[in-house]
C-alpha atoms as a PDB file:
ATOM      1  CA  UNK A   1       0.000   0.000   0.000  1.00  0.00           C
ATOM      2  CA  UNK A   2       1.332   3.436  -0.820  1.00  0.00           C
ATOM      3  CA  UNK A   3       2.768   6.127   2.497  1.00  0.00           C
ATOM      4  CA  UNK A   4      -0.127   8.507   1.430  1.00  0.00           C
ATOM      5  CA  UNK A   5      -2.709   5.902   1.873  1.00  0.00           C
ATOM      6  CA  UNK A   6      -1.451   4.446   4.894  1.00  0.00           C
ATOM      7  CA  UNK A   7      -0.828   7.979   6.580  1.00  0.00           C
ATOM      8  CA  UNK A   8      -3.490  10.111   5.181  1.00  0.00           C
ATOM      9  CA  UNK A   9      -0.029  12.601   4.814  1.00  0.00           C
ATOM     10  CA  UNK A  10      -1.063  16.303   3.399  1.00  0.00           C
ATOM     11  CA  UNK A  11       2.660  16.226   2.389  1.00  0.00           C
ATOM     12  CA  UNK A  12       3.368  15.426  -1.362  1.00  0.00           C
ATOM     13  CA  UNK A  13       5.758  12.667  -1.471  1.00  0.00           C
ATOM     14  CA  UNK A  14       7.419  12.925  -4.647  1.00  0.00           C
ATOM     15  CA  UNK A  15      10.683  10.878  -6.075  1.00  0.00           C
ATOM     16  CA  UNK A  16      13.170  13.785  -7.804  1.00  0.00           C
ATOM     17  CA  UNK A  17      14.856  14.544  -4.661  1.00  0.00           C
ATOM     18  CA  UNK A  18      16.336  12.951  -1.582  1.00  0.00           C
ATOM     19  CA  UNK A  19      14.148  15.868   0.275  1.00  0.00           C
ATOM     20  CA  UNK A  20      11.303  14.135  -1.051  1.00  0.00           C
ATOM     21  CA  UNK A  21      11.800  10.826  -0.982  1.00  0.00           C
ATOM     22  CA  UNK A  22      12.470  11.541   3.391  1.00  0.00           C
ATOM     23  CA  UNK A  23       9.200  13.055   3.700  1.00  0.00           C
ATOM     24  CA  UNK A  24       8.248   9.236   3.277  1.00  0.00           C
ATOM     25  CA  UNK A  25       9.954   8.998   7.021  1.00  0.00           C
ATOM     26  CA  UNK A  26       8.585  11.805   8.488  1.00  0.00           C
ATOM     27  CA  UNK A  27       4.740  11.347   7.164  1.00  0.00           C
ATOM     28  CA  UNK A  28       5.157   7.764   8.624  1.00  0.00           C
ATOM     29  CA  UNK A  29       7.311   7.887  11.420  1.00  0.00           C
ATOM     30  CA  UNK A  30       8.559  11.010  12.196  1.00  0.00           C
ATOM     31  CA  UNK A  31       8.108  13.964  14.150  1.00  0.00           C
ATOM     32  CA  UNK A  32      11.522  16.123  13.660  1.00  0.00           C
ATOM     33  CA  UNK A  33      12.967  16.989  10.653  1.00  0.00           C
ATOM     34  CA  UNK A  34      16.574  17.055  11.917  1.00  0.00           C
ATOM     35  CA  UNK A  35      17.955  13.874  11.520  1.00  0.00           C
ATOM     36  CA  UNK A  36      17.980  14.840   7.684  1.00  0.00           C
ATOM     37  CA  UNK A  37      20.304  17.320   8.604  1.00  0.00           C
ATOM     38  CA  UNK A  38      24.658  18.369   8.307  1.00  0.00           C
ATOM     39  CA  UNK A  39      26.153  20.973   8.435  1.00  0.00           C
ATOM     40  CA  UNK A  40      27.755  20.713   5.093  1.00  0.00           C
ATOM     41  CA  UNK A  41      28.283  24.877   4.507  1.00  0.00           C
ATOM     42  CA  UNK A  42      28.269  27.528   6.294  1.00  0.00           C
ATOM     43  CA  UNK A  43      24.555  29.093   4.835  1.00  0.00           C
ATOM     44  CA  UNK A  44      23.024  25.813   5.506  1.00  0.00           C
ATOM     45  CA  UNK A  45      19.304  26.200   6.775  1.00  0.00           C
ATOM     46  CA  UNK A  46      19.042  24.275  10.306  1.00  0.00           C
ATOM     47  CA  UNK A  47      15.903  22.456  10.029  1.00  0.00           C
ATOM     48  CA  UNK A  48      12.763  24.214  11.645  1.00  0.00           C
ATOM     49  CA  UNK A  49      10.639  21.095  12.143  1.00  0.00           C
ATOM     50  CA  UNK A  50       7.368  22.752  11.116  1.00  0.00           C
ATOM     51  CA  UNK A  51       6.139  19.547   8.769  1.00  0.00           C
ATOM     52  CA  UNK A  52       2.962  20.361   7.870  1.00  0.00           C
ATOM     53  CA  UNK A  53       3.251  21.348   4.373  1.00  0.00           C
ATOM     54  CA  UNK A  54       5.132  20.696   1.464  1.00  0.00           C
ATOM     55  CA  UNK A  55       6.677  24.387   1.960  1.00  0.00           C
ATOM     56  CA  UNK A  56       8.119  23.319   5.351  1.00  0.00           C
ATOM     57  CA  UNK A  57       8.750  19.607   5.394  1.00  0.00           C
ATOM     58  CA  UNK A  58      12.148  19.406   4.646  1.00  0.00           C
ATOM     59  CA  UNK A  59      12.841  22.355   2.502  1.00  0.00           C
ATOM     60  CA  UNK A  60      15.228  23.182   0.983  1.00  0.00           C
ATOM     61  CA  UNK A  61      18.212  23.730   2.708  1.00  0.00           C
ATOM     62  CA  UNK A  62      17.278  21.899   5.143  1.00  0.00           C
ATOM     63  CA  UNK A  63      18.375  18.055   4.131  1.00  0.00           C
ATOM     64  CA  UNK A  64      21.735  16.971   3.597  1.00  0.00           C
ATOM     65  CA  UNK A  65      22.026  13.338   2.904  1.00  0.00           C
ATOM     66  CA  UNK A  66      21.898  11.972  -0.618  1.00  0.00           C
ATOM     67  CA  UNK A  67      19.648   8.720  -1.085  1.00  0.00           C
ATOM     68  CA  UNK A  68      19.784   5.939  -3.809  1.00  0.00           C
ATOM     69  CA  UNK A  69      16.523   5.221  -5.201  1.00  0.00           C
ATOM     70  CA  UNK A  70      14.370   2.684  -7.511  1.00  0.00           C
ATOM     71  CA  UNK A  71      15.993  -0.707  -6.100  1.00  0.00           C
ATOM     72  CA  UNK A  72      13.000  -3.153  -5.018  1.00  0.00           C
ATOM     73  CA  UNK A  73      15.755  -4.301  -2.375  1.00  0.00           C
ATOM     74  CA  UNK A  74      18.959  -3.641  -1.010  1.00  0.00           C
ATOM     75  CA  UNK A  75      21.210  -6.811  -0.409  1.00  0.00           C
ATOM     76  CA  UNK A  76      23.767  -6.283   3.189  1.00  0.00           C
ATOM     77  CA  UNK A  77      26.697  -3.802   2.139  1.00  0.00           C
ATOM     78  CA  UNK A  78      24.699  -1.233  -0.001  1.00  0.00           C
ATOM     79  CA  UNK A  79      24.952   2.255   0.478  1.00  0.00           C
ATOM     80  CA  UNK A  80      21.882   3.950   0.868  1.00  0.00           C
ATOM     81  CA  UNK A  81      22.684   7.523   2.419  1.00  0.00           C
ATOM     82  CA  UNK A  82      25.391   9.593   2.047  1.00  0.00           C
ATOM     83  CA  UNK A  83      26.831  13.033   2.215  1.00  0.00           C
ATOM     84  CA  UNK A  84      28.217  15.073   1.834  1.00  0.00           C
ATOM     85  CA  UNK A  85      28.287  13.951  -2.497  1.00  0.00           C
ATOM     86  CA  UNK A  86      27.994  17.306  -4.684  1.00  0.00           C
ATOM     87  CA  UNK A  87      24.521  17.916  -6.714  1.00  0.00           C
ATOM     88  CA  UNK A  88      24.467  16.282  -9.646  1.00  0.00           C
ATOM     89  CA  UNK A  89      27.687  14.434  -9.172  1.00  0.00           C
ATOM     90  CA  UNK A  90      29.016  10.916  -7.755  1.00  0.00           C
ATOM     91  CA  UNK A  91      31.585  13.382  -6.473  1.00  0.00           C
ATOM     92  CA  UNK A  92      31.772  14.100  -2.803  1.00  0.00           C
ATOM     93  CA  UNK A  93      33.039  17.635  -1.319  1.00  0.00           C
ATOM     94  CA  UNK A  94      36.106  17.172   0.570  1.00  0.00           C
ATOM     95  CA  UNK A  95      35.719  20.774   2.683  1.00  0.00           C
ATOM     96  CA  UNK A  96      32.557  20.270   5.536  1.00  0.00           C
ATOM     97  CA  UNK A  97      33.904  16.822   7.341  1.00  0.00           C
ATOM     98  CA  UNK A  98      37.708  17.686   6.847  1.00  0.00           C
ATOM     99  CA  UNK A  99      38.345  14.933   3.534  1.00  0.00           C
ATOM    100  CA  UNK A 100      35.549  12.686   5.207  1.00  0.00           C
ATOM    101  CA  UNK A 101      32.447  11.364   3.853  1.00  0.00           C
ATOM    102  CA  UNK A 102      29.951  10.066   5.931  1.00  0.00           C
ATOM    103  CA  UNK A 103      28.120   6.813   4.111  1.00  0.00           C
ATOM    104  CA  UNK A 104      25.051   4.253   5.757  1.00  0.00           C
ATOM    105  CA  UNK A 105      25.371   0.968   4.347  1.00  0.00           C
ATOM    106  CA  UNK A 106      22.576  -1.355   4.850  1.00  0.00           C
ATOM    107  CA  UNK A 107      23.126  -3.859   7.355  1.00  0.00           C
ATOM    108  CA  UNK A 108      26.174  -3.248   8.728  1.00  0.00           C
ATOM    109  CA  UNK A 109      25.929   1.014   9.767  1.00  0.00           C
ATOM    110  CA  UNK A 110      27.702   3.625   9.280  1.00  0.00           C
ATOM    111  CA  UNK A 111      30.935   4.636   8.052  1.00  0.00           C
ATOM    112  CA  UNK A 112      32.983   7.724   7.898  1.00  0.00           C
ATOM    113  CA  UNK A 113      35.327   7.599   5.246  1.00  0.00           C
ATOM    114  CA  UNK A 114      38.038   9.194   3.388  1.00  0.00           C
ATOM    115  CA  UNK A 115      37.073  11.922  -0.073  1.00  0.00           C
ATOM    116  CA  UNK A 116      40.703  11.361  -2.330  1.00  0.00           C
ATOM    117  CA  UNK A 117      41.621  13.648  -4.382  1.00  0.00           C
ATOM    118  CA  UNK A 118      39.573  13.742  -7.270  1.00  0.00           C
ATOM    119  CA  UNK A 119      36.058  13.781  -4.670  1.00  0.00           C
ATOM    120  CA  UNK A 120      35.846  10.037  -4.947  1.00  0.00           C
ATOM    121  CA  UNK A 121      34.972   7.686  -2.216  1.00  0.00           C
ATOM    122  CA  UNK A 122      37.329   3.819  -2.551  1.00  0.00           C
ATOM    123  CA  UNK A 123      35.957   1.071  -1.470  1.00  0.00           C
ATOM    124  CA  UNK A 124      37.639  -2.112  -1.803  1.00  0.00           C
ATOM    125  CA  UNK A 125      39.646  -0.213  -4.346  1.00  0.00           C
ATOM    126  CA  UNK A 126      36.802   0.922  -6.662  1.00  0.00           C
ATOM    127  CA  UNK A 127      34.330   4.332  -6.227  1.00  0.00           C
ATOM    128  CA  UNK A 128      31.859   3.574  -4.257  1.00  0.00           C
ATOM    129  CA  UNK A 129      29.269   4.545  -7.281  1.00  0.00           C
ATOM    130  CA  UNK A 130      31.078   2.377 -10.118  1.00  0.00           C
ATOM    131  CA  UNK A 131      28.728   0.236 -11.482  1.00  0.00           C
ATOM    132  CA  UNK A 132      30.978  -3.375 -11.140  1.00  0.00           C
ATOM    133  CA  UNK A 133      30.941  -3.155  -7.239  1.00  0.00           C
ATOM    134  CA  UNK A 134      28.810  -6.224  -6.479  1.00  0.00           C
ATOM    135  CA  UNK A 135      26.239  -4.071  -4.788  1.00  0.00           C
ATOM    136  CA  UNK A 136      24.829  -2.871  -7.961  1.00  0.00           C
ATOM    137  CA  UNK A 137      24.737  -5.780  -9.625  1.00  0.00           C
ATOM    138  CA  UNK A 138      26.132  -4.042 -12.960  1.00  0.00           C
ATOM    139  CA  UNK A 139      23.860  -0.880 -12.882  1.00  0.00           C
ATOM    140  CA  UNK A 140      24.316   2.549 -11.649  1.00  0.00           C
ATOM    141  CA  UNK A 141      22.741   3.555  -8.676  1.00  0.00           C
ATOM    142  CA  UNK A 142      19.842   6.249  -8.747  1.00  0.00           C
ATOM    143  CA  UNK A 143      20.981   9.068  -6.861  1.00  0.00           C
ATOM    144  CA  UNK A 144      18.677  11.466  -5.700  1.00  0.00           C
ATOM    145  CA  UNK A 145      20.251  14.507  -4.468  1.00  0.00           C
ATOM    146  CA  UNK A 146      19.096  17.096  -1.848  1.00  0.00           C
ATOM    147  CA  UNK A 147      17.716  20.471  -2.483  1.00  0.00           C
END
């Protein structure tokens, strides 16, 4: 059954942003808006946690966390949530976490690590977004960015 049936949500829960794709979370679970949020500049908008309309629930500004999308399941291992990765890019900006990327994996947490020099994240040798790590079976992941 779909979130807006289930939670009778005024919110419009659209799929072309990570912003978006959260409200999911917060029309059927939660009540704050800030654990969407980084500081990942210094203008960033601290979250308000007025979520009653599609003006306020996570606006822009106030999400930082990047989200894959469109996989019917996510096998142990997968990112799901990063940031802080640059709009529009599978690059991450090495300046807000001092070369450090934060990244959830499914399964098995969270991990902070290292942005090289080109904005790419390594793991086991390859960027964490190429295609041939077994986690996306051969396809490139659906990023959906903040706004």
């Amino acid at each position: 059954m779909d979130v807006k049936d289930c939670t009778g949500t005024p919110l419009t829960l659209g799929d072309s942003s990570s912003n978006q794709l959260f409200r999911q979370l917060i029309a059927t679970a939660g009540k704050s808006e800030k654990i969407f949020w980084a500081k990942t500049s210094p203008t960033a908008r601290k979250p308000d946690d007025i979520i009653d309309s599609d003006a306020t629930a996570l606006a822009p500004g106030e999400c930082s966390f990047s989200y894959v999308s469109g996989r019917s399941s996510y096998g142990t291992g997968t990112p799901v949530v990063m940031t802080p990765l640059i709009p529009g890019t599978t690059r991450f900006d090495p300046k807000p976490f001092g070369r450090k990327a934060v990244v959830f994996f499914v399964g098995t947490g969270v991990q902070v690590l290292p942005i090289d020099s080109s904005g790419r994240v390594l793991v086991n040798g390859r960027d964490l977004f190429d295609p041939a790590q077994p986690y996306w079976r051969g396809k490139s992941p659906d990023l959906k960015w903040p706004e």
